[in-house]
N, C-alpha and C. Protein backbone atom coordinates (compact mmCIF):
# COMPACT_ATOMS: atom_id res chain seq x y z
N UNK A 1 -1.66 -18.31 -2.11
CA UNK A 1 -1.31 -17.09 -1.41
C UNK A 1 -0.99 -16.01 -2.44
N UNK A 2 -1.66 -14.66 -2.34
CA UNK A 2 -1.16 -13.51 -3.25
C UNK A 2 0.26 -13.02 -3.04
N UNK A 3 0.91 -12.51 -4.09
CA UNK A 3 1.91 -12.07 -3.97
C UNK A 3 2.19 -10.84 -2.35
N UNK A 4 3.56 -11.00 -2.06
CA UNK A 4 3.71 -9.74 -1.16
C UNK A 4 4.13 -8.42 -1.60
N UNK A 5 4.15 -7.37 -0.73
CA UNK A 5 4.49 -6.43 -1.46
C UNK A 5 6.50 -6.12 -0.95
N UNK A 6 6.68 -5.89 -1.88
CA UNK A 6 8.39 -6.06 -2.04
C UNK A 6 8.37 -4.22 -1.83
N UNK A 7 7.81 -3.10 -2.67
CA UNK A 7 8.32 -1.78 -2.03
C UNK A 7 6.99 -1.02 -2.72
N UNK A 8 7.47 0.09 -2.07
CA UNK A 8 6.28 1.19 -1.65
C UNK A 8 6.65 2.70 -1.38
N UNK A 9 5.90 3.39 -2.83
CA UNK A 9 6.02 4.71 -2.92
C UNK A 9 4.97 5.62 -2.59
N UNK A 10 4.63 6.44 -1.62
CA UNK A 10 3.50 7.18 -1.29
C UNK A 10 3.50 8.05 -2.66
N UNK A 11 2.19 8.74 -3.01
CA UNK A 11 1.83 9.15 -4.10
C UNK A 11 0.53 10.48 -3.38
N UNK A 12 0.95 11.17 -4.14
CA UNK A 12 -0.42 12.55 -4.11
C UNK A 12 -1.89 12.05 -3.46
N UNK A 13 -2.53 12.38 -3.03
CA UNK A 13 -4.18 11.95 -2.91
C UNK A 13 -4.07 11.01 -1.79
N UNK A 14 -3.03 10.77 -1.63
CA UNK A 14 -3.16 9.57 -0.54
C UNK A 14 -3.44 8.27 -1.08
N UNK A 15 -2.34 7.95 -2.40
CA UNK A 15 -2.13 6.82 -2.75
C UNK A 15 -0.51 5.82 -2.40
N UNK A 16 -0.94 4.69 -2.79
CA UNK A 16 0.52 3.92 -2.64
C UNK A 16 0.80 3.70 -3.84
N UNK A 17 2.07 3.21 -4.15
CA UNK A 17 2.61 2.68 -5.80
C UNK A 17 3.14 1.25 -5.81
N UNK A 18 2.92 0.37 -5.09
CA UNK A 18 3.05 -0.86 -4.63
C UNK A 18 3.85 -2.35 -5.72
N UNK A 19 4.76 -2.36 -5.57
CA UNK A 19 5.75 -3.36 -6.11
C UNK A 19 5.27 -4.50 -5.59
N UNK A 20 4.60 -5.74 -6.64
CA UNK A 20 4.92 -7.03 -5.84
C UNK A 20 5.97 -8.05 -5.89
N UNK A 21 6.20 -8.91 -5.17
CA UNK A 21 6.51 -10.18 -5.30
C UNK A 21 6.55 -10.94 -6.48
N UNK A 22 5.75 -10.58 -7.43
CA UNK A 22 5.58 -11.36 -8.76
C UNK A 22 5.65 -10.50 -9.77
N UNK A 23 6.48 -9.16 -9.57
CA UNK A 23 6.55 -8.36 -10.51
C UNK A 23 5.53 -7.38 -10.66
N UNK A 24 4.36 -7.40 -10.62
CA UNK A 24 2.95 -6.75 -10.93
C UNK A 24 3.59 -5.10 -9.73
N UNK A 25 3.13 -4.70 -10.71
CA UNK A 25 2.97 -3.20 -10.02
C UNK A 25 1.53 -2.16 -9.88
N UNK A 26 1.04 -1.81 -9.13
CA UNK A 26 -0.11 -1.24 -8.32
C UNK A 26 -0.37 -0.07 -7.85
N UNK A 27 -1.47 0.57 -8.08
CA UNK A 27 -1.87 1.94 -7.10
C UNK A 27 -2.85 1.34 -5.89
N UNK A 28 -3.09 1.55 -4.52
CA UNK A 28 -3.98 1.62 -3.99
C UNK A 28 -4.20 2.48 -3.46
N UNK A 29 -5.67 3.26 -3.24
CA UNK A 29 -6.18 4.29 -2.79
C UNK A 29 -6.31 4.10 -1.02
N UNK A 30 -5.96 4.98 -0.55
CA UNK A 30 -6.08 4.86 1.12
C UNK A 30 -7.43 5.95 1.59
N UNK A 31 -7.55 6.44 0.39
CA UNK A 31 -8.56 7.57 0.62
C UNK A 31 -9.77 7.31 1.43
N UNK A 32 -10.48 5.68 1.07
CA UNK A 32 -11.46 5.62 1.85
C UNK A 32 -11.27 4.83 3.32
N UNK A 33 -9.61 4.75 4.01
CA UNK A 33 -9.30 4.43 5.55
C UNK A 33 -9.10 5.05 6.08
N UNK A 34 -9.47 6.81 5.51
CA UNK A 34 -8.98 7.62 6.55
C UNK A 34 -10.49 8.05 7.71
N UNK A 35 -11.36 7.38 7.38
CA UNK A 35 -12.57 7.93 8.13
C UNK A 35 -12.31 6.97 9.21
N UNK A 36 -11.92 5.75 9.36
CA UNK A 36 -11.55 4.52 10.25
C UNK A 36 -10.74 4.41 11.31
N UNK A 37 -10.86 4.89 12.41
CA UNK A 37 -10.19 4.82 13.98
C UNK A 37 -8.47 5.00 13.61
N UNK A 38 -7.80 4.22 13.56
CA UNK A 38 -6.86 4.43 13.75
C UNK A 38 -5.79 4.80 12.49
N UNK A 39 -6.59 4.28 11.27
CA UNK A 39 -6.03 5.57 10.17
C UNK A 39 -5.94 6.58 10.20
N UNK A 40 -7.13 7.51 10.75
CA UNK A 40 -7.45 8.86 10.68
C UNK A 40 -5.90 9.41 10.94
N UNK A 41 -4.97 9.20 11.50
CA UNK A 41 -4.30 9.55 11.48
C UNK A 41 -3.01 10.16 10.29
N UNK A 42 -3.63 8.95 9.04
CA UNK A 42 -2.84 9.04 8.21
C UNK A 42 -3.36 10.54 7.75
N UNK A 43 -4.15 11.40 7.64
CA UNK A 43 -4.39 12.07 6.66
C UNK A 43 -3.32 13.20 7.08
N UNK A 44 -3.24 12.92 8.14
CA UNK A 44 -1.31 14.10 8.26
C UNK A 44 -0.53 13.45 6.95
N UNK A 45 -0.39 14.31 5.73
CA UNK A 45 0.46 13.94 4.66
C UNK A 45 2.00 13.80 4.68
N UNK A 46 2.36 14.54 5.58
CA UNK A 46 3.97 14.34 6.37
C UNK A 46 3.91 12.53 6.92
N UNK A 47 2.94 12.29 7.92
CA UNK A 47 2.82 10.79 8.25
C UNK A 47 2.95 10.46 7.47
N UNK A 48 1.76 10.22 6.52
CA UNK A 48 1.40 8.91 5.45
C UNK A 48 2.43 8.52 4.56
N UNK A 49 3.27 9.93 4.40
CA UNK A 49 4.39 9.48 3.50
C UNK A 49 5.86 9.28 4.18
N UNK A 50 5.61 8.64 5.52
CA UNK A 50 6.34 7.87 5.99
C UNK A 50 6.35 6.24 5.79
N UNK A 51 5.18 6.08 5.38
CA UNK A 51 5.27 4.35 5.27
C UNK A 51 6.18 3.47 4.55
N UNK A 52 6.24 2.23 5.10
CA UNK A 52 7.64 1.71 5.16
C UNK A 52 7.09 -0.11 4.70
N UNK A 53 7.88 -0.29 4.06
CA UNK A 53 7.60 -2.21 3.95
C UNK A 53 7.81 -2.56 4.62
N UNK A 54 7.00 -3.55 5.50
CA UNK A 54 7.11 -4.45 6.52
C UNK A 54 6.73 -5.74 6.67
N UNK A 55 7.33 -6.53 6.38
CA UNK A 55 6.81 -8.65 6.65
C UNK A 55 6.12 -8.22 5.67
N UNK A 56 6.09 -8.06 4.28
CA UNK A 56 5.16 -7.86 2.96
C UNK A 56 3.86 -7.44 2.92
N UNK A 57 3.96 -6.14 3.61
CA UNK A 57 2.88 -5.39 4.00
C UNK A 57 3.78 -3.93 3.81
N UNK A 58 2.20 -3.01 3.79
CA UNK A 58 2.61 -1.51 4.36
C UNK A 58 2.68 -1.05 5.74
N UNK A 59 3.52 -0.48 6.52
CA UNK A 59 2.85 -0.07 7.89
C UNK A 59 3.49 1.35 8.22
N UNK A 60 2.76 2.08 9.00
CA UNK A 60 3.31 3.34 9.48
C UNK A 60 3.86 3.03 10.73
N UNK A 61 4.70 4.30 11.55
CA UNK A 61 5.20 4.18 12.71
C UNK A 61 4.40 3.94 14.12
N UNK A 62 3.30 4.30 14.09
CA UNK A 62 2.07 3.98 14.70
C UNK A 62 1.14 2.61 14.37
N UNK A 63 1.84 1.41 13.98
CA UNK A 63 1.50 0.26 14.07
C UNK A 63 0.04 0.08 12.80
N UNK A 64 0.08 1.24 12.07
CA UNK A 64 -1.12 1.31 11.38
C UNK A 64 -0.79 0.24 9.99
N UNK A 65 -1.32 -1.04 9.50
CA UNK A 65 -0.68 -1.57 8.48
C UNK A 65 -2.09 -1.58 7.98
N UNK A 66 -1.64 -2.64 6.87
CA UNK A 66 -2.73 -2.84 6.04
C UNK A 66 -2.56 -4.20 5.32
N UNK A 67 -3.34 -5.02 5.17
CA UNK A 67 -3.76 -6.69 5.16
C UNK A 67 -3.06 -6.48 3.53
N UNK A 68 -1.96 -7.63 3.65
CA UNK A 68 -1.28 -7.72 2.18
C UNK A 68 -2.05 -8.05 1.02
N UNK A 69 -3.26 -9.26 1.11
CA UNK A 69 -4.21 -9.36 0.26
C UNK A 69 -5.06 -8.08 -0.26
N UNK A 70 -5.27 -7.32 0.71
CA UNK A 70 -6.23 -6.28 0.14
C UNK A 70 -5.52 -5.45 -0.52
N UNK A 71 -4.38 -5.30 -0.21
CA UNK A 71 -3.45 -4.60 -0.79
C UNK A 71 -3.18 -5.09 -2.43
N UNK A 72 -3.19 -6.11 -2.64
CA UNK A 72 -3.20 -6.95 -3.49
C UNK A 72 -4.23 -6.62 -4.51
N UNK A 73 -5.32 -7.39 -3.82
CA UNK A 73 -6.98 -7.74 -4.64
C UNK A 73 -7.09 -6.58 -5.20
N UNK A 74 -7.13 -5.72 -4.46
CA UNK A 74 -7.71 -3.91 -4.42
C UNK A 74 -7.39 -3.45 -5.08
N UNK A 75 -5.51 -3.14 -5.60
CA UNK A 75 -4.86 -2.26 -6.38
C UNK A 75 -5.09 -2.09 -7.75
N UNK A 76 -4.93 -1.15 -8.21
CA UNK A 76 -5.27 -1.14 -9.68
C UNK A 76 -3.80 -1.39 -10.18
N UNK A 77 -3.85 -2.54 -11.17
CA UNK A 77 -2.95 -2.50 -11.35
C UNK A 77 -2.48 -1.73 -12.71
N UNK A 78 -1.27 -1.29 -12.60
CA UNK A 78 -0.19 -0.56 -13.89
C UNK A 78 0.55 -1.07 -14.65
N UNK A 79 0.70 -1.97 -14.07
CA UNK A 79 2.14 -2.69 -14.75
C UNK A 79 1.77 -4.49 -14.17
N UNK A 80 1.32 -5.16 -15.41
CA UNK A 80 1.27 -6.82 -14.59
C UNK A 80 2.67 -7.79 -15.16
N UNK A 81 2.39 -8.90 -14.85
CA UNK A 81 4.07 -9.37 -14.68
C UNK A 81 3.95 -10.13 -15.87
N UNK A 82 4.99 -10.00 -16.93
CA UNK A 82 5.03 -10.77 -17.94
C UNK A 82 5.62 -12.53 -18.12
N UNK A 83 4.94 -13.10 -18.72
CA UNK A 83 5.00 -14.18 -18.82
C UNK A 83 5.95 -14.63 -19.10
N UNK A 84 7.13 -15.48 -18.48
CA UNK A 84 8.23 -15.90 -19.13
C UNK A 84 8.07 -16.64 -20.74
């Protein structure tokens, strides 16, 4: 199982800054879910930068989340977790 995400900073462009579970820290781009039914909503920038950690996921107030793995796989990561 991939790490979860522990916290979450909205970022310019319609990115996240994503803290995991195992230390590793992440950007993911949301840029290409806003053409997709019930994202579209995010591109209100007041919304999007409401999102909130939830059960080790992202989700907005409108039930809009996003699959913790992809969140995962996807992110570029910034910061990975050092080896004890």
């Amino acid at each position: 199982m991939n790490p979860r995400v522990q916290t979450v900073e909205p970022l310019d462009g319609y990115k996240l800054r994503l803290q995991f579970t195992n230390g590793e820290v992440g950007e993911y781009d949301c840029t290409p879910l806003l053409d997709f039914g019930v994202f579209a909503e995010l591109r209100d920038v007041n919304y999007f930068r409401q999102v909130r950690v939830f059960a080790g996921t992202v989700a907005w107030l409108h039930e809009q989340d996003i699959c913790p793995d992809t969140l995962y796989l996807e992110s570029k990561k910034i910061r990975k977790q050092h080896a004890a």
